[in-house]
PDB file of N, CA and C in Angstrom:
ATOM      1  N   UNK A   1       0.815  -1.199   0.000  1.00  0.00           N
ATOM      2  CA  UNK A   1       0.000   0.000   0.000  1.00  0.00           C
ATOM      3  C   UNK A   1       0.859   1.264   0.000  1.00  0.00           C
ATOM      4  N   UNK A   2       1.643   1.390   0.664  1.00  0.00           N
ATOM      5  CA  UNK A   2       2.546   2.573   1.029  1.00  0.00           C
ATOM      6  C   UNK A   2       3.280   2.926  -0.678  1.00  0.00           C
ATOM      7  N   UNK A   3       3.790   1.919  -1.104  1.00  0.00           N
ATOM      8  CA  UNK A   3       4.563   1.801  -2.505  1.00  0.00           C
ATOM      9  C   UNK A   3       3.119   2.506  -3.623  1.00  0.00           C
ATOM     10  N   UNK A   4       2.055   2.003  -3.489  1.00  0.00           N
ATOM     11  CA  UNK A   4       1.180   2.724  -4.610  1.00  0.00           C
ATOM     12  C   UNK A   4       1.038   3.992  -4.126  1.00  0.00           C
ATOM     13  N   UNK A   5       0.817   4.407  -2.679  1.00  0.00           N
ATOM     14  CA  UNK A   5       0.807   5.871  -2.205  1.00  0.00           C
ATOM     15  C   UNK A   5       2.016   6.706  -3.189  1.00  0.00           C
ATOM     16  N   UNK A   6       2.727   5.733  -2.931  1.00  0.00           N
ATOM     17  CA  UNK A   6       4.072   7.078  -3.091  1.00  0.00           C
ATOM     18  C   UNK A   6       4.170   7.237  -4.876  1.00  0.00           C
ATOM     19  N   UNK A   7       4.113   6.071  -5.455  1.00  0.00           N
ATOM     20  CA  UNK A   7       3.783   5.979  -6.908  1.00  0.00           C
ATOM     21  C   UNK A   7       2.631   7.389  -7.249  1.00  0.00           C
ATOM     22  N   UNK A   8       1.725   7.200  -6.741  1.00  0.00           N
ATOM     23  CA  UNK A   8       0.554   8.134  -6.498  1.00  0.00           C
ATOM     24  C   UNK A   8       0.647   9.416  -6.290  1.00  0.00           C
ATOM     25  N   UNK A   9       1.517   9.697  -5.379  1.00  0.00           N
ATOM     26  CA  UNK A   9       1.912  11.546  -5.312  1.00  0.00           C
ATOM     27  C   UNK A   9       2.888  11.696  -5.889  1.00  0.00           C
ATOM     28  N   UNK A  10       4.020  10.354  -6.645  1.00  0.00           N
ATOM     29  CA  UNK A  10       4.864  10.882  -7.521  1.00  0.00           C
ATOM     30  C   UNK A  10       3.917  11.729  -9.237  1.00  0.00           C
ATOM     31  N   UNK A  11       3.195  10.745  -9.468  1.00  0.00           N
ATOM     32  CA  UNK A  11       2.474  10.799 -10.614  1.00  0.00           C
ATOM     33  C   UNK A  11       1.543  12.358 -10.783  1.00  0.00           C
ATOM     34  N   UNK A  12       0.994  12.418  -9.182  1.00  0.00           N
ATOM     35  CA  UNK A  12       0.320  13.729  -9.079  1.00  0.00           C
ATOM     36  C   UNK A  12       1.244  15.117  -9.373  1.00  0.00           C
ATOM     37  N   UNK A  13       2.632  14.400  -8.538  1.00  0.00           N
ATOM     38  CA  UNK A  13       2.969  16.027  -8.809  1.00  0.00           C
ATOM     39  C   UNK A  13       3.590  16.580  -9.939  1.00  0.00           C
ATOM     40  N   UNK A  14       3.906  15.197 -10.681  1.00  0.00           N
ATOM     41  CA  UNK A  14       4.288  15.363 -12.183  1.00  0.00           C
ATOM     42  C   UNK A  14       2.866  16.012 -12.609  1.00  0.00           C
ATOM     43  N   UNK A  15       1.861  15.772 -12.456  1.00  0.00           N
ATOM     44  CA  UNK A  15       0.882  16.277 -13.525  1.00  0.00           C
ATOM     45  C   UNK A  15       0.842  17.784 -13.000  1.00  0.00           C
ATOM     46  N   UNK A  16       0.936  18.220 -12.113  1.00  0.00           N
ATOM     47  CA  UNK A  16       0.650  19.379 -11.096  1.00  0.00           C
ATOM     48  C   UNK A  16       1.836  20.002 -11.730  1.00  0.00           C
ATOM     49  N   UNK A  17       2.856  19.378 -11.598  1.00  0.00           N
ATOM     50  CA  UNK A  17       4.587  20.072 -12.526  1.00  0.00           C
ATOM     51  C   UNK A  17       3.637  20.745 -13.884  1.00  0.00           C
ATOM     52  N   UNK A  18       3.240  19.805 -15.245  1.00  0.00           N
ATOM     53  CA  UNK A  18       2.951  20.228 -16.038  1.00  0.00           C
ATOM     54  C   UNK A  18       2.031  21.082 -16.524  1.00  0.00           C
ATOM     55  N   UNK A  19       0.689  21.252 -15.089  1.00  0.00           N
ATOM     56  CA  UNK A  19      -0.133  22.298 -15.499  1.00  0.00           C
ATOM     57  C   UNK A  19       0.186  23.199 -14.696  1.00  0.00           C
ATOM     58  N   UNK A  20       1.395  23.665 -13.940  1.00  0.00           N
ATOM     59  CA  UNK A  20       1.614  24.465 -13.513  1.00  0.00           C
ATOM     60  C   UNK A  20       3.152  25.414 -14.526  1.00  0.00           C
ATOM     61  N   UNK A  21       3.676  24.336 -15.148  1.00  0.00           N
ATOM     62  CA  UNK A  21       4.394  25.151 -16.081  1.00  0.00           C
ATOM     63  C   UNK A  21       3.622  25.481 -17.325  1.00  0.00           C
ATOM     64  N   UNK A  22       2.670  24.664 -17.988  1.00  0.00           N
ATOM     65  CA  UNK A  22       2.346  24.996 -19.195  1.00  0.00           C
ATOM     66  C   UNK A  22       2.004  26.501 -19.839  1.00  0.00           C
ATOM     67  N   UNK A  23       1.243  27.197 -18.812  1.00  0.00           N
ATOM     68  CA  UNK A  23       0.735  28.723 -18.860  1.00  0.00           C
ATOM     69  C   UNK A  23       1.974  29.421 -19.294  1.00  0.00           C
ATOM     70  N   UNK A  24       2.954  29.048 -18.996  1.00  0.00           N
ATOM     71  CA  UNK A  24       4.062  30.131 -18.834  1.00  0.00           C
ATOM     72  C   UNK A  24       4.929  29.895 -20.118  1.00  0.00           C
ATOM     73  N   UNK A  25       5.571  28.086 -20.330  1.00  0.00           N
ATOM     74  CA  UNK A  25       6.018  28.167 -21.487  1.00  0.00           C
ATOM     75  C   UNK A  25       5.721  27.552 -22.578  1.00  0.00           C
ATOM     76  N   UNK A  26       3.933  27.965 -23.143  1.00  0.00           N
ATOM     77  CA  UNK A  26       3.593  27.832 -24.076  1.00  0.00           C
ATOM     78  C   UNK A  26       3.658  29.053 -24.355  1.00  0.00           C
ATOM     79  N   UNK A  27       3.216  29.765 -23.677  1.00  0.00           N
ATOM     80  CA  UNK A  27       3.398  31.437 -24.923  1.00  0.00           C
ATOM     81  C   UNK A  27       4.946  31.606 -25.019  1.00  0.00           C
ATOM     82  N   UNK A  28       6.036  31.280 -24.239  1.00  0.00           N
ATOM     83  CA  UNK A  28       7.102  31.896 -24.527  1.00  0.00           C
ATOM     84  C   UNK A  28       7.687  30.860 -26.109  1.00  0.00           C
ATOM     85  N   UNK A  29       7.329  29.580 -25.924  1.00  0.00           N
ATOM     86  CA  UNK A  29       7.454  28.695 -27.313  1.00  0.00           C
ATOM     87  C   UNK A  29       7.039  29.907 -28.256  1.00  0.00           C
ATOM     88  N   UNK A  30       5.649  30.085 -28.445  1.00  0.00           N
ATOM     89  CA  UNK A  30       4.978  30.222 -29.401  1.00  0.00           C
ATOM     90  C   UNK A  30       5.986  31.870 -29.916  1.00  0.00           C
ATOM     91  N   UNK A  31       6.479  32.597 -28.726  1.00  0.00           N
ATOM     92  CA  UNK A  31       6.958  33.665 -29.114  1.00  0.00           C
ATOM     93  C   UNK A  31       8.245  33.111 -29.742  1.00  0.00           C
ATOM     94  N   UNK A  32       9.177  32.591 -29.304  1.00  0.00           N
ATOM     95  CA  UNK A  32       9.832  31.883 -29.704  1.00  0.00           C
ATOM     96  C   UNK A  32      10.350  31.649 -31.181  1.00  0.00           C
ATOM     97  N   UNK A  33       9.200  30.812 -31.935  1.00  0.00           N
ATOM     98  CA  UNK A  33       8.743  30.691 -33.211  1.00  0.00           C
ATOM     99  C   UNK A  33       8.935  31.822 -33.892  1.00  0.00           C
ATOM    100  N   UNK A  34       7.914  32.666 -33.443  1.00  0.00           N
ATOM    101  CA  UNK A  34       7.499  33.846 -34.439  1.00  0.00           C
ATOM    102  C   UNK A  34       8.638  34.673 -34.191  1.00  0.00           C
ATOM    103  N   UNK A  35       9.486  35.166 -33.187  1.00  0.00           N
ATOM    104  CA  UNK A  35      10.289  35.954 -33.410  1.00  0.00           C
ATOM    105  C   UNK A  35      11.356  34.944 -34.267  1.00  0.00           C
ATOM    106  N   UNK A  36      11.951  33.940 -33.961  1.00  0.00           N
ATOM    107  CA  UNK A  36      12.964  33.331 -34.768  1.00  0.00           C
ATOM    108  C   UNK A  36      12.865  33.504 -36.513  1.00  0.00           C
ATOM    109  N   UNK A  37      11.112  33.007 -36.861  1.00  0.00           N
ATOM    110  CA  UNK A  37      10.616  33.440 -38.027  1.00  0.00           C
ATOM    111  C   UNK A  37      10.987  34.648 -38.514  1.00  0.00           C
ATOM    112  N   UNK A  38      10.864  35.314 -38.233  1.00  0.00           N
ATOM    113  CA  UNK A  38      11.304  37.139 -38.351  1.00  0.00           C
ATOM    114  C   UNK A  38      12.368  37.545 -37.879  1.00  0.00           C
ATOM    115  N   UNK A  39      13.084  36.959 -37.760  1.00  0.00           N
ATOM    116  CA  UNK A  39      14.570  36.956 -37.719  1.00  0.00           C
ATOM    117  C   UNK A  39      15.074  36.566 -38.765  1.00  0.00           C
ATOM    118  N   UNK A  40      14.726  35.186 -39.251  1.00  0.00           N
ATOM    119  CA  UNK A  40      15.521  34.292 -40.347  1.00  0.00           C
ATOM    120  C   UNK A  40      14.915  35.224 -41.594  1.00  0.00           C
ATOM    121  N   UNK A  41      13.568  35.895 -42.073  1.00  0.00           N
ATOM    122  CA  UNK A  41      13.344  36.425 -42.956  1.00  0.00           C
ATOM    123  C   UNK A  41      13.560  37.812 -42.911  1.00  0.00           C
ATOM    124  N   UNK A  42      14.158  38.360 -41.868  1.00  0.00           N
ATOM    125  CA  UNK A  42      14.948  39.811 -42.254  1.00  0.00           C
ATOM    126  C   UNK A  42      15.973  39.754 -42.229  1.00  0.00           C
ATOM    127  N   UNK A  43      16.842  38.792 -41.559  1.00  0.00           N
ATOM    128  CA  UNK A  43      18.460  38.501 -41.644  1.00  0.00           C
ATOM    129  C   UNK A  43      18.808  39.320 -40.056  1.00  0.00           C
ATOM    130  N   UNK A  44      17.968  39.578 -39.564  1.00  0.00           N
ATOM    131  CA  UNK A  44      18.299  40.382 -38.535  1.00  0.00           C
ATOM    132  C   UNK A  44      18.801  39.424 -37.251  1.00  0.00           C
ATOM    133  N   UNK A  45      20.363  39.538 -36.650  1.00  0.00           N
ATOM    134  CA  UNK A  45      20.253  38.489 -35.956  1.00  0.00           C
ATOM    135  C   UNK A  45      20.908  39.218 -34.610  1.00  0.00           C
ATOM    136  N   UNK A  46      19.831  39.973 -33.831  1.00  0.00           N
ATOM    137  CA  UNK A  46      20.376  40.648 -32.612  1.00  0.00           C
ATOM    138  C   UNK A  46      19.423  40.010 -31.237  1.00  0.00           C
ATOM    139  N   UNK A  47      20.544  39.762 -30.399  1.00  0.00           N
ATOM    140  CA  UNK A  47      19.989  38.790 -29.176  1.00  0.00           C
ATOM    141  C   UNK A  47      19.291  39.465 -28.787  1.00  0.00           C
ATOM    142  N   UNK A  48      19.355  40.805 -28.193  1.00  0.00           N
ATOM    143  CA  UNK A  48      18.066  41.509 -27.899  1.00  0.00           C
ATOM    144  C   UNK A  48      16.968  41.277 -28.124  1.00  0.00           C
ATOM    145  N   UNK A  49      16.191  41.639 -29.601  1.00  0.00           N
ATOM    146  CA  UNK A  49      15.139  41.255 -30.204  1.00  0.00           C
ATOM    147  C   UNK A  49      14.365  39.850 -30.077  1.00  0.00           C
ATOM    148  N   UNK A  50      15.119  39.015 -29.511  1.00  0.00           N
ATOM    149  CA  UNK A  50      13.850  37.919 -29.458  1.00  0.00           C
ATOM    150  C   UNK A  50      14.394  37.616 -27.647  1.00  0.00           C
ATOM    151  N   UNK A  51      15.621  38.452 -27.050  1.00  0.00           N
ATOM    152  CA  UNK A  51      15.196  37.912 -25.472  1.00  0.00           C
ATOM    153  C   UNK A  51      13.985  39.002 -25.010  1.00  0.00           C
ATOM    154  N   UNK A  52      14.101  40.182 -25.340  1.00  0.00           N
ATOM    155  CA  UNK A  52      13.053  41.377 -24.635  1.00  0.00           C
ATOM    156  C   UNK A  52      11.941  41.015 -24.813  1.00  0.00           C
ATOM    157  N   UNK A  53      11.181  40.706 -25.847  1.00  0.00           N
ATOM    158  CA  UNK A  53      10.239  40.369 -25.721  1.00  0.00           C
ATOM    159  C   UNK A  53       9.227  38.874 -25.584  1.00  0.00           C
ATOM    160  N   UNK A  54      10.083  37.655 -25.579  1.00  0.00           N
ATOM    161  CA  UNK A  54      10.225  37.134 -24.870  1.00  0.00           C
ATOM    162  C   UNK A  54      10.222  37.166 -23.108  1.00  0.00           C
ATOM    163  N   UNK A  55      11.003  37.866 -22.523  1.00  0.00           N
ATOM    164  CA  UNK A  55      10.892  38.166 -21.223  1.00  0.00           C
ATOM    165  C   UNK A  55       9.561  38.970 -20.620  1.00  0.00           C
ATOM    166  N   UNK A  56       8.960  40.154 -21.796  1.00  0.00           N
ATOM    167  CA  UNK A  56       7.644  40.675 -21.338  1.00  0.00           C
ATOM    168  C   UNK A  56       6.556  39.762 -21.683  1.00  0.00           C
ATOM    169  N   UNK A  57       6.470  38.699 -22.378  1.00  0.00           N
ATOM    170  CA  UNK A  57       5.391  37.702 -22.485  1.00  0.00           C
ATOM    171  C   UNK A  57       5.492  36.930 -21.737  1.00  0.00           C
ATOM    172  N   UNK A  58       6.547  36.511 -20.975  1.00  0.00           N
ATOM    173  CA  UNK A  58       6.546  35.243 -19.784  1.00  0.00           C
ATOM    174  C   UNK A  58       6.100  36.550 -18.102  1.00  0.00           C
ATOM    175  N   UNK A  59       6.468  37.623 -18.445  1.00  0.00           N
ATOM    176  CA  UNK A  59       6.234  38.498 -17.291  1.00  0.00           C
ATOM    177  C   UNK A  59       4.361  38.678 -17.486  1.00  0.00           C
ATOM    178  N   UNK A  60       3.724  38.994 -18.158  1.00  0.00           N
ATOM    179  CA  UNK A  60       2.545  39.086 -18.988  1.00  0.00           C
ATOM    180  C   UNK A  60       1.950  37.528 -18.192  1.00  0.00           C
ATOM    181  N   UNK A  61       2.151  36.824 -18.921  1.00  0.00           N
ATOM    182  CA  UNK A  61       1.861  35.125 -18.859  1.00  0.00           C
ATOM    183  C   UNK A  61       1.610  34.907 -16.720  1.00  0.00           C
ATOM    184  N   UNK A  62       2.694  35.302 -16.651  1.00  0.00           N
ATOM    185  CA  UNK A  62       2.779  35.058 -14.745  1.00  0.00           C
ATOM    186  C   UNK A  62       1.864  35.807 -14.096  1.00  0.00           C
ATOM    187  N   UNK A  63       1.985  37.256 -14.443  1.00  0.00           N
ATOM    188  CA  UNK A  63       0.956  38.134 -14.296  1.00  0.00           C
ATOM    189  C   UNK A  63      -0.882  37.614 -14.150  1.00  0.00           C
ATOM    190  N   UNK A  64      -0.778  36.765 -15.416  1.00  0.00           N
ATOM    191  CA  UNK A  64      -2.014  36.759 -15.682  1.00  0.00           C
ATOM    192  C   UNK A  64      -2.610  34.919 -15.131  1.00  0.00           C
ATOM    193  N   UNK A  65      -1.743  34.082 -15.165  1.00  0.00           N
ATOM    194  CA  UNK A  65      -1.756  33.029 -13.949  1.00  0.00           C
ATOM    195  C   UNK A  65      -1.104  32.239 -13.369  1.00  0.00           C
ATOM    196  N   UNK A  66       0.083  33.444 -12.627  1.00  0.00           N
ATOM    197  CA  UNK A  66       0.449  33.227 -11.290  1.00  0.00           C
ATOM    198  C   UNK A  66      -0.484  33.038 -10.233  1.00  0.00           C
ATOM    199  N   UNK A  67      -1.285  33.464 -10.100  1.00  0.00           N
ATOM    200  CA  UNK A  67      -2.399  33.138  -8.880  1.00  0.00           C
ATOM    201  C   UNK A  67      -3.157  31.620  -8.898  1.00  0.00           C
ATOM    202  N   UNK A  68      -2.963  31.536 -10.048  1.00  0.00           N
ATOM    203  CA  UNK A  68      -3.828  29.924 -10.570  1.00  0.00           C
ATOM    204  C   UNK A  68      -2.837  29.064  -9.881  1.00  0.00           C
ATOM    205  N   UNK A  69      -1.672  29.179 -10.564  1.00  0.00           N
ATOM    206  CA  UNK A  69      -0.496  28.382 -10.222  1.00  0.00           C
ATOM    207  C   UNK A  69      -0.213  28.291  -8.948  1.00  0.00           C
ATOM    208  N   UNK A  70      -0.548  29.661  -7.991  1.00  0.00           N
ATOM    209  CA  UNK A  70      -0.459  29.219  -6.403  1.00  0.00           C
ATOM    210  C   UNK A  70      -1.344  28.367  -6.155  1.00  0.00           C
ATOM    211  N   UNK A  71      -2.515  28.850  -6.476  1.00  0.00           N
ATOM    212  CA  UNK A  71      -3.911  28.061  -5.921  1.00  0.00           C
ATOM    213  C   UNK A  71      -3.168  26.547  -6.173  1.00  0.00           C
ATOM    214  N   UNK A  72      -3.092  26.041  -7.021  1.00  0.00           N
ATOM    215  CA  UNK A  72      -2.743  24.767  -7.542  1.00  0.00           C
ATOM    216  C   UNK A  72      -1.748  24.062  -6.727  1.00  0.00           C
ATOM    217  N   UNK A  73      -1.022  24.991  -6.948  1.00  0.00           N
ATOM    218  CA  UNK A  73       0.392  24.263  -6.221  1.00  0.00           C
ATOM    219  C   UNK A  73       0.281  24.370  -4.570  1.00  0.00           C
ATOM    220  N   UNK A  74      -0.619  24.852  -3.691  1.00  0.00           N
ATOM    221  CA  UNK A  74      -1.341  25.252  -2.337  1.00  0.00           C
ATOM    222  C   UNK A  74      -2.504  23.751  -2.252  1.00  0.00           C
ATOM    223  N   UNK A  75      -3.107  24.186  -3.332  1.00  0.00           N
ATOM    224  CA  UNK A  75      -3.782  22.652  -3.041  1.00  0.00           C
ATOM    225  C   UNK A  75      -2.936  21.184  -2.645  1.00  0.00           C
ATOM    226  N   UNK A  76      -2.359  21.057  -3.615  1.00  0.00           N
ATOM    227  CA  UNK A  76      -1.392  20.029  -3.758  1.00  0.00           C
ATOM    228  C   UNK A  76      -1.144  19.939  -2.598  1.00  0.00           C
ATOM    229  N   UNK A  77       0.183  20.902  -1.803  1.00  0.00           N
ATOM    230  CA  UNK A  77       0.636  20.469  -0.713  1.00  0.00           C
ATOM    231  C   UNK A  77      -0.402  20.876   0.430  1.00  0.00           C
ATOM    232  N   UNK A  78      -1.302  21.147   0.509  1.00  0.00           N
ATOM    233  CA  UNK A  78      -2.125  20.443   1.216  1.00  0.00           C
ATOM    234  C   UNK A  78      -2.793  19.592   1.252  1.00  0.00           C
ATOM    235  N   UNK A  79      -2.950  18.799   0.187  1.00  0.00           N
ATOM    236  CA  UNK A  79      -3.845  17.678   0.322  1.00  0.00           C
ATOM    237  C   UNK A  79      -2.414  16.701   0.519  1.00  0.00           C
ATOM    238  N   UNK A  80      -1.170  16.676   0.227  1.00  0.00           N
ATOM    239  CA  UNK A  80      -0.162  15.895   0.229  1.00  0.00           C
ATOM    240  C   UNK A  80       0.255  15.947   2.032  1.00  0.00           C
ATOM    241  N   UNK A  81      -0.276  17.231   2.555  1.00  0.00           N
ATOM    242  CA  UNK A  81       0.090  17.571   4.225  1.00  0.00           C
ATOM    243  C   UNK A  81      -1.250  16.427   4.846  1.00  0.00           C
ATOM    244  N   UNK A  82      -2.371  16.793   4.622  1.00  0.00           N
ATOM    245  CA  UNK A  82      -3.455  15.755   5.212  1.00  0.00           C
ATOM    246  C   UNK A  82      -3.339  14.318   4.993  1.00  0.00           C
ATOM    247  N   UNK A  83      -2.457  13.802   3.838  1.00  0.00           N
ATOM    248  CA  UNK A  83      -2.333  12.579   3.867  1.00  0.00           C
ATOM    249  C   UNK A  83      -1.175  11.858   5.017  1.00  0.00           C
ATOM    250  N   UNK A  84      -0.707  12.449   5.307  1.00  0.00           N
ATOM    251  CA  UNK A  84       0.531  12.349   6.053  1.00  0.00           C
ATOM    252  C   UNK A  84       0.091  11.340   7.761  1.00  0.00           C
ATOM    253  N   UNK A  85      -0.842  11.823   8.041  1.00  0.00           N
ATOM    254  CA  UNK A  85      -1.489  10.913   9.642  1.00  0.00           C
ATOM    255  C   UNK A  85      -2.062   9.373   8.427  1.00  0.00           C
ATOM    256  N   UNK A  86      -2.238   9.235   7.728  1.00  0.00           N
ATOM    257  CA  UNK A  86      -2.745   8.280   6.915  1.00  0.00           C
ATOM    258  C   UNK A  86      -0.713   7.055   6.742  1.00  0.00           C
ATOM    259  N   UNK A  87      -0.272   7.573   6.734  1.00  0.00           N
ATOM    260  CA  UNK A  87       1.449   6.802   6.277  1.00  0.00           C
ATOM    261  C   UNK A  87       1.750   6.504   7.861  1.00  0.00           C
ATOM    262  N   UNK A  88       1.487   7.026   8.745  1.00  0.00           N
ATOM    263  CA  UNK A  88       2.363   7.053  10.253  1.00  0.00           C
ATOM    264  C   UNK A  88       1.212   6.290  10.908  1.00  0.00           C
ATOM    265  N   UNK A  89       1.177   5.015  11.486  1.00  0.00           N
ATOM    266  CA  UNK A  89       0.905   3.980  11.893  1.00  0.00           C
ATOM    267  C   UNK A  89       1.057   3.765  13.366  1.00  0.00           C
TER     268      UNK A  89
END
């Protein structure tokens, strides 16, 4: 029993990992793309231009759900804290 527990909050917090990063670096991918795109077709190749704005879309992105991501990640370790009298015997 203890071995599927732990299997169990390994698996959870992997999924909890991935919807707690996804918000953040799917838009920076997607910026990613499009600035690289527009880079390779103007010849323009200055690091600036695709870190700056890059950095205001992941700032944007957090902005807009960072709070989700607490909630989420608050749940988690609390429901991972209440299981805890459940393992100690």
């Amino acid at each position: 029993m203890d071995q599927d527990f732990f299997i169990d909050v390994a698996q959870r917090a992997l999924w909890i990992l991935a919807l707690g990063s996804a918000p953040i670096l799917i838009p920076a991918l997607i910026a990613g793309v499009v600035l690289g795109m527009v880079q390779a077709a103007t010849s323009i190749n200055e690091q600036t231009l695709s870190f700056v704005p890059k950095l205001i879309i992941v700032a944007i992105a957090l902005a807009v759900s960072g709070s989700s991501i607490m909630i989420l990640l608050a749940d988690f370790t609390r429901d991972l804290f209440a299981q805890i009298p459940l393992l100690v015997r």
